[in-house]
N, C-alpha and C. Protein backbone atom coordinates (compact mmCIF):
# COMPACT_ATOMS: atom_id res chain seq x y z
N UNK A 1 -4.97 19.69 13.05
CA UNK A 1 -3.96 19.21 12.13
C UNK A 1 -4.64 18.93 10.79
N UNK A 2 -3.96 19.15 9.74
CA UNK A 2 -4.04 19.08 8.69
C UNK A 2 -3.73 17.73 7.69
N UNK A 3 -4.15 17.45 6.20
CA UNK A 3 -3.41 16.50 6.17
C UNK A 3 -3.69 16.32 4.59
N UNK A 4 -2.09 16.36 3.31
CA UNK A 4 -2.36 16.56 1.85
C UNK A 4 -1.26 15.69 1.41
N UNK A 5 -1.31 15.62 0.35
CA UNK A 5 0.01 14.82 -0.24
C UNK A 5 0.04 15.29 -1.89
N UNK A 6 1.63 15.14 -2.04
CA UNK A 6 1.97 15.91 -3.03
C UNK A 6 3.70 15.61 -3.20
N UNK A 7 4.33 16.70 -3.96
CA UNK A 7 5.59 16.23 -4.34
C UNK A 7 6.68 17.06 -4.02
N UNK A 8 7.49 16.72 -3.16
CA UNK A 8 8.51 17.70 -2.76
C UNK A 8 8.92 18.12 -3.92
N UNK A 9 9.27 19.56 -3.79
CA UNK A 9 9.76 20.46 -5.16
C UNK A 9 11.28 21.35 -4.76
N UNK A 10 11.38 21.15 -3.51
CA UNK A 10 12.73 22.02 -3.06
C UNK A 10 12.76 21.80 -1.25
N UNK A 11 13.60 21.23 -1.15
CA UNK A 11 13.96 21.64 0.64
C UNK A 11 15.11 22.32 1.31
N UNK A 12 15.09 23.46 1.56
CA UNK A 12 15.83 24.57 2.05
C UNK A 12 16.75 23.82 2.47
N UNK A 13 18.01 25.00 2.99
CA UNK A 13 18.88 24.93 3.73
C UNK A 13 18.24 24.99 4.96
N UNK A 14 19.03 24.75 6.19
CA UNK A 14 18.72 25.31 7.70
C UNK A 14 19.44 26.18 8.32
N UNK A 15 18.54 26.98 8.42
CA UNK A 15 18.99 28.53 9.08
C UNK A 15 19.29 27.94 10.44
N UNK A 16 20.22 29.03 10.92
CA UNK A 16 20.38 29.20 12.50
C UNK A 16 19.82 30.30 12.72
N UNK A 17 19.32 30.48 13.79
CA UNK A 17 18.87 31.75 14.04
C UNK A 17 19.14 31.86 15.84
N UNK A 18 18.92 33.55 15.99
CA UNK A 18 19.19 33.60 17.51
C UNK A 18 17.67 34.57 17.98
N UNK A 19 17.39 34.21 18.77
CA UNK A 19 16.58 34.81 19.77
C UNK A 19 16.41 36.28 20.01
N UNK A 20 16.12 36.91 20.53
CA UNK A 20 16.03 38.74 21.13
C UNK A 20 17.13 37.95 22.39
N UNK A 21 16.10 37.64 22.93
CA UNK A 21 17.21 37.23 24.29
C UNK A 21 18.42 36.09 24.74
N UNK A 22 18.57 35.88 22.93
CA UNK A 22 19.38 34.93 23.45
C UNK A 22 19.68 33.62 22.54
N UNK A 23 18.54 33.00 22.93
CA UNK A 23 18.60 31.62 22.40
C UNK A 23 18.68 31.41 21.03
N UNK A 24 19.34 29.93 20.54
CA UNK A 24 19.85 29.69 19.59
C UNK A 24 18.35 28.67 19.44
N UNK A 25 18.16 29.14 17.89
CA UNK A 25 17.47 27.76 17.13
C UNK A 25 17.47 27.85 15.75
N UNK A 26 17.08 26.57 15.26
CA UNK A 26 17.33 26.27 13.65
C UNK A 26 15.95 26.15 13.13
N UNK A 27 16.03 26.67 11.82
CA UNK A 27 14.61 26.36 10.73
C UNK A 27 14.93 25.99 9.37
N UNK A 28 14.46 24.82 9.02
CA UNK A 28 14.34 24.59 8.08
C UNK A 28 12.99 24.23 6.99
N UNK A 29 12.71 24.63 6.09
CA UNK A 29 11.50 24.94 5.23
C UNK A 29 11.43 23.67 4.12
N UNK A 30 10.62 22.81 3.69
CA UNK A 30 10.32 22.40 2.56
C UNK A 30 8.99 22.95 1.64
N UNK A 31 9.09 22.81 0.46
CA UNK A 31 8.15 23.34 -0.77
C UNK A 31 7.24 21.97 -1.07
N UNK A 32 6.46 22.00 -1.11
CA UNK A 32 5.51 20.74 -1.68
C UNK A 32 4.30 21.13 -2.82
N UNK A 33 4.39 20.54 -3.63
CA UNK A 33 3.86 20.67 -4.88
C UNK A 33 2.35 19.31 -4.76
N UNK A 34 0.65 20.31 -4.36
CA UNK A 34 -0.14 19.58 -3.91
C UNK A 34 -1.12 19.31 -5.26
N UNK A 35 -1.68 18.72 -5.59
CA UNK A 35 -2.58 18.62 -6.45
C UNK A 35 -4.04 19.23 -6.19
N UNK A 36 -3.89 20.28 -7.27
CA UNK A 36 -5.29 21.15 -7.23
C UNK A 36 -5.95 21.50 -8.70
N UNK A 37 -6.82 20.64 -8.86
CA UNK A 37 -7.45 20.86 -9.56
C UNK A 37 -8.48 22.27 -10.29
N UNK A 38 -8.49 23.00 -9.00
CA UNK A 38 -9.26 24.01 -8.76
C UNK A 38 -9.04 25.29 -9.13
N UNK A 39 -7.11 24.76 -9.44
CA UNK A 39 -6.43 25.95 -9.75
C UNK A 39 -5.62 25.90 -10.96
N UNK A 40 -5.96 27.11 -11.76
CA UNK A 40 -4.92 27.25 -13.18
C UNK A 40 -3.07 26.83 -12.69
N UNK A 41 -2.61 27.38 -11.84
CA UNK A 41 -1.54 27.15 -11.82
C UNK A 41 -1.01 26.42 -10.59
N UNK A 42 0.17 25.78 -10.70
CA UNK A 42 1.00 24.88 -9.85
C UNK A 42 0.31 25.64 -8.15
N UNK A 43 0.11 24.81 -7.18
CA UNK A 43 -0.32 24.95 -5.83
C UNK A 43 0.61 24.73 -4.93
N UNK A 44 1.93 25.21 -4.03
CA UNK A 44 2.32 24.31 -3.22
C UNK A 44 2.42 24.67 -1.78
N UNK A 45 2.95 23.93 -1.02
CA UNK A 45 2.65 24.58 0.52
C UNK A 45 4.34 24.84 0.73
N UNK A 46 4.73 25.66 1.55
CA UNK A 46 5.56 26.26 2.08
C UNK A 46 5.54 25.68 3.35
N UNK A 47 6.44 24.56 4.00
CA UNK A 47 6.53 24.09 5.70
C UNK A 47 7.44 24.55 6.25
N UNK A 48 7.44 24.74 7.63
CA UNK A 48 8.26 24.91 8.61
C UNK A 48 8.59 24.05 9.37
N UNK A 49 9.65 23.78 9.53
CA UNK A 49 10.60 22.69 10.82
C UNK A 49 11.65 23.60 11.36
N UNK A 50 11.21 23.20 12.81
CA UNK A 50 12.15 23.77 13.77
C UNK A 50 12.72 23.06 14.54
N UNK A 51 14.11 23.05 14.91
CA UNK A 51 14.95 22.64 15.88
C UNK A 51 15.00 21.14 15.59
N UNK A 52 14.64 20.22 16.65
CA UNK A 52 14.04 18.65 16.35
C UNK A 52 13.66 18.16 15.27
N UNK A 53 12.40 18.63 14.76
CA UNK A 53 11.91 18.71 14.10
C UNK A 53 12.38 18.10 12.61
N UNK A 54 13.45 19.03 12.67
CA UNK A 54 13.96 19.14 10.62
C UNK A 54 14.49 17.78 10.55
N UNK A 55 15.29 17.33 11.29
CA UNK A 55 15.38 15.69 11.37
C UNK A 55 14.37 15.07 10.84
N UNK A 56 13.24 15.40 10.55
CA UNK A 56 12.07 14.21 10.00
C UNK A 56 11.97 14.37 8.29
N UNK A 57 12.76 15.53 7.45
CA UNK A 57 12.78 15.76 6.37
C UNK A 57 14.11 15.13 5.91
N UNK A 58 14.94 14.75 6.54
CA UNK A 58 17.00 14.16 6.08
C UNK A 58 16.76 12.93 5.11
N UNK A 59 15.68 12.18 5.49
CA UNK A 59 15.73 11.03 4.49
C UNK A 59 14.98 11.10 3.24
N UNK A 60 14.29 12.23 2.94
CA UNK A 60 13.59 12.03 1.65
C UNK A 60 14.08 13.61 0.85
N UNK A 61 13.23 13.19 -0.85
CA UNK A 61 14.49 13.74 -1.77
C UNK A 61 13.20 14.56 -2.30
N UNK A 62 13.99 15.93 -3.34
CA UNK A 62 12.98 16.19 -4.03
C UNK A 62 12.61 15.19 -4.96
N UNK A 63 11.42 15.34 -5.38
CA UNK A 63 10.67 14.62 -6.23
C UNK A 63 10.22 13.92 -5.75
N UNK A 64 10.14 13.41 -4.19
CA UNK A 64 9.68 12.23 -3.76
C UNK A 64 7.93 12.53 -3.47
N UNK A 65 7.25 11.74 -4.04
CA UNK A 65 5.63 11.51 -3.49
C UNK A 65 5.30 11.64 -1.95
N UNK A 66 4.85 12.74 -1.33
CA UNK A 66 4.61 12.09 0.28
C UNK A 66 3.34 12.69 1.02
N UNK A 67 3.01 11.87 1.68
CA UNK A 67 1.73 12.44 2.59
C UNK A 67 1.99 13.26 3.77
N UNK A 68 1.82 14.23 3.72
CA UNK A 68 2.42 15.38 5.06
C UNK A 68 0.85 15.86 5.84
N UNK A 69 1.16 16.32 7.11
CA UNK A 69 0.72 16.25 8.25
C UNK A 69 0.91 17.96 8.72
N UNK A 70 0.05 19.04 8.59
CA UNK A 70 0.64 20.16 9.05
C UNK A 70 -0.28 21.00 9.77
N UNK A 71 0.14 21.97 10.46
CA UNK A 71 -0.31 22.91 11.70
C UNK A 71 -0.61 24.06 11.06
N UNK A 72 -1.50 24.66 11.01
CA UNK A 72 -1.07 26.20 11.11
C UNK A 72 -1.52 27.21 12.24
N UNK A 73 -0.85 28.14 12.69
CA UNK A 73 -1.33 28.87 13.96
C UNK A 73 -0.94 30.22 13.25
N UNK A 74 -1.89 31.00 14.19
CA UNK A 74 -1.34 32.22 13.86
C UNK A 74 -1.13 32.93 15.25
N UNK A 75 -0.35 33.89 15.15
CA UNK A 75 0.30 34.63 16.71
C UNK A 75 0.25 35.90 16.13
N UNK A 76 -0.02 36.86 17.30
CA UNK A 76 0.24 38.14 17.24
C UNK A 76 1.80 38.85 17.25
N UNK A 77 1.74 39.98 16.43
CA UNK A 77 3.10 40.77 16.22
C UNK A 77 3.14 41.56 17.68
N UNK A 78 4.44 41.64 17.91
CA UNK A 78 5.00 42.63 18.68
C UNK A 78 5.58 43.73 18.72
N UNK A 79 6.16 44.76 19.29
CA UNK A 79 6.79 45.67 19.26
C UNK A 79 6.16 46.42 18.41
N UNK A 80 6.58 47.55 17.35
CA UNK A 80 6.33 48.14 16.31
C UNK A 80 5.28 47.08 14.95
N UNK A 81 4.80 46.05 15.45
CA UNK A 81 4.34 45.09 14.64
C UNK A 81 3.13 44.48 15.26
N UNK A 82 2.83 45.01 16.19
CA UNK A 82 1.83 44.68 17.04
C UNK A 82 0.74 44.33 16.70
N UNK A 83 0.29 45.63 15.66
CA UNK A 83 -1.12 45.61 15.02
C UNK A 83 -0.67 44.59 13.69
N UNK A 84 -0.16 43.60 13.69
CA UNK A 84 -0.22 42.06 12.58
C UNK A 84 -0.14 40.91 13.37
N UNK A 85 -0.14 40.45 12.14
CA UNK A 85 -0.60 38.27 12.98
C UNK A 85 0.02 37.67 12.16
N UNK A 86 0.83 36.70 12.35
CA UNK A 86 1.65 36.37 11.77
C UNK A 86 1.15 34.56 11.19
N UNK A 87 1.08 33.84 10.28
CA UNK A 87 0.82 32.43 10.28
C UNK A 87 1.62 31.97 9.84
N UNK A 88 1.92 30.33 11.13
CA UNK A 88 2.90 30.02 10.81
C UNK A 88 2.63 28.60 9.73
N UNK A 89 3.29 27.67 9.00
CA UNK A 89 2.30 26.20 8.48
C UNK A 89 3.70 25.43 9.29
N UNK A 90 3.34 24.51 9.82
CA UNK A 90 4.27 23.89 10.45
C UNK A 90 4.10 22.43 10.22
N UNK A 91 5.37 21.28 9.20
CA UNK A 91 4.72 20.18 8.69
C UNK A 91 5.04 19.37 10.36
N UNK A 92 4.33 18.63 10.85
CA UNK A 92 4.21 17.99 11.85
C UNK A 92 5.02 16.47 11.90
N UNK A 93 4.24 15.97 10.35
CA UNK A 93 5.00 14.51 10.45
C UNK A 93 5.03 14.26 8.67
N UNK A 94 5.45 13.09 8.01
CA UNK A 94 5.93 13.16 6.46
C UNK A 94 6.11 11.52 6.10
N UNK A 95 5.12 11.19 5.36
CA UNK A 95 5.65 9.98 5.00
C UNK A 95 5.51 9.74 3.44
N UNK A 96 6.66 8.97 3.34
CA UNK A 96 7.16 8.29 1.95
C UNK A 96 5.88 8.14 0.62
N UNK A 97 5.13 7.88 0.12
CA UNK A 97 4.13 7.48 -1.15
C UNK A 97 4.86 7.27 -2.23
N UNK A 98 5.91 7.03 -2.23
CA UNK A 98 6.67 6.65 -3.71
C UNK A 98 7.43 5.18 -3.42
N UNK A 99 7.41 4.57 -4.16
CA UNK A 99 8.05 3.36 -4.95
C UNK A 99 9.62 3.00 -4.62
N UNK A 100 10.34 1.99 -3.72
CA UNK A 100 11.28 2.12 -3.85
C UNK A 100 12.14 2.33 -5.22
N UNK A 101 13.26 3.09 -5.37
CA UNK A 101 13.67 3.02 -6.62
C UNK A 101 15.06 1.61 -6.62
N UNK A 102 15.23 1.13 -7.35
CA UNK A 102 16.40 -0.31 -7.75
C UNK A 102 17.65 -0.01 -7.10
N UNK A 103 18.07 1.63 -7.42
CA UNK A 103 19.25 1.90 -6.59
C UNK A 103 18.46 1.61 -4.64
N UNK A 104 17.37 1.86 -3.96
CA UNK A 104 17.47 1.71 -2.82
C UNK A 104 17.27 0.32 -2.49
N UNK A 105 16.94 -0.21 -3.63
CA UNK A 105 16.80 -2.20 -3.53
C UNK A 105 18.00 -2.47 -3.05
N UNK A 106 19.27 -1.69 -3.71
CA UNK A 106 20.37 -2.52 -3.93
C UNK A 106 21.01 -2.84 -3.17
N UNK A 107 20.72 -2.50 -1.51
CA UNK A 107 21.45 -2.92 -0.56
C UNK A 107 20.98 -3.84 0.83
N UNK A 108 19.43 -4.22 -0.01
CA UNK A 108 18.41 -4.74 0.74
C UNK A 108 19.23 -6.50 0.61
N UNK A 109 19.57 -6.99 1.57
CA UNK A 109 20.62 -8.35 1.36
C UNK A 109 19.57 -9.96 0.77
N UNK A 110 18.39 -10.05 0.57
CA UNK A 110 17.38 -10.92 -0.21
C UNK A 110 17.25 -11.08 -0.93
């Protein structure tokens, strides 16, 4: 496991998708904008959430600061695709690094 922090820049819709044989599942992708010094231009990671999963991205916004947690594997192609490998980045877990803002104060009852 992996582990960077940076600034959400876009979080997809969620696809449905179906299986070869069948099965139904959902993906949804966020963009994160990481700080790299190393590089002339903007750096960001591309994540994957599947099924369960995308539930851990519903509460936070673009622009928000956060420390993410991610996988990457790679798997072999099949069929007519055999001879490739595919990598997947898969964010694992995601937490907050930004500041409440006054609008999320405003319903805090203290």
């Amino acid at each position: 496991m992996y582990k960077n922090e940076g600034i959400i820049s876009k979080i997809y819709d969620i696809e449905n998708r179906v299986t070869k044989d069948g099965r139904e599942w959902r993906k949804r992708s966020v963009k994160i904008e990481v700080d790299d010094t190393t590089s002339r231009w903007p750096t960001f990671h591309l994540l994957e959430l599947k099924n369960e999963a995308i539930d851990r991205i519903e509460s936070f916004k673009v622009g928000e600061r956060v420390r993410f947690y991610f996988s990457l594997r790679v798997r072999p192609g099949s069929g007519s695709w055999r001879d490739k490998e595919f990598q997947n980045v898969e964010l694992v877990d995601i937490e907050s690094l930004s500041e409440p803002s006054s609008d999320d104060m405003a319903d805090i009852p203290f």
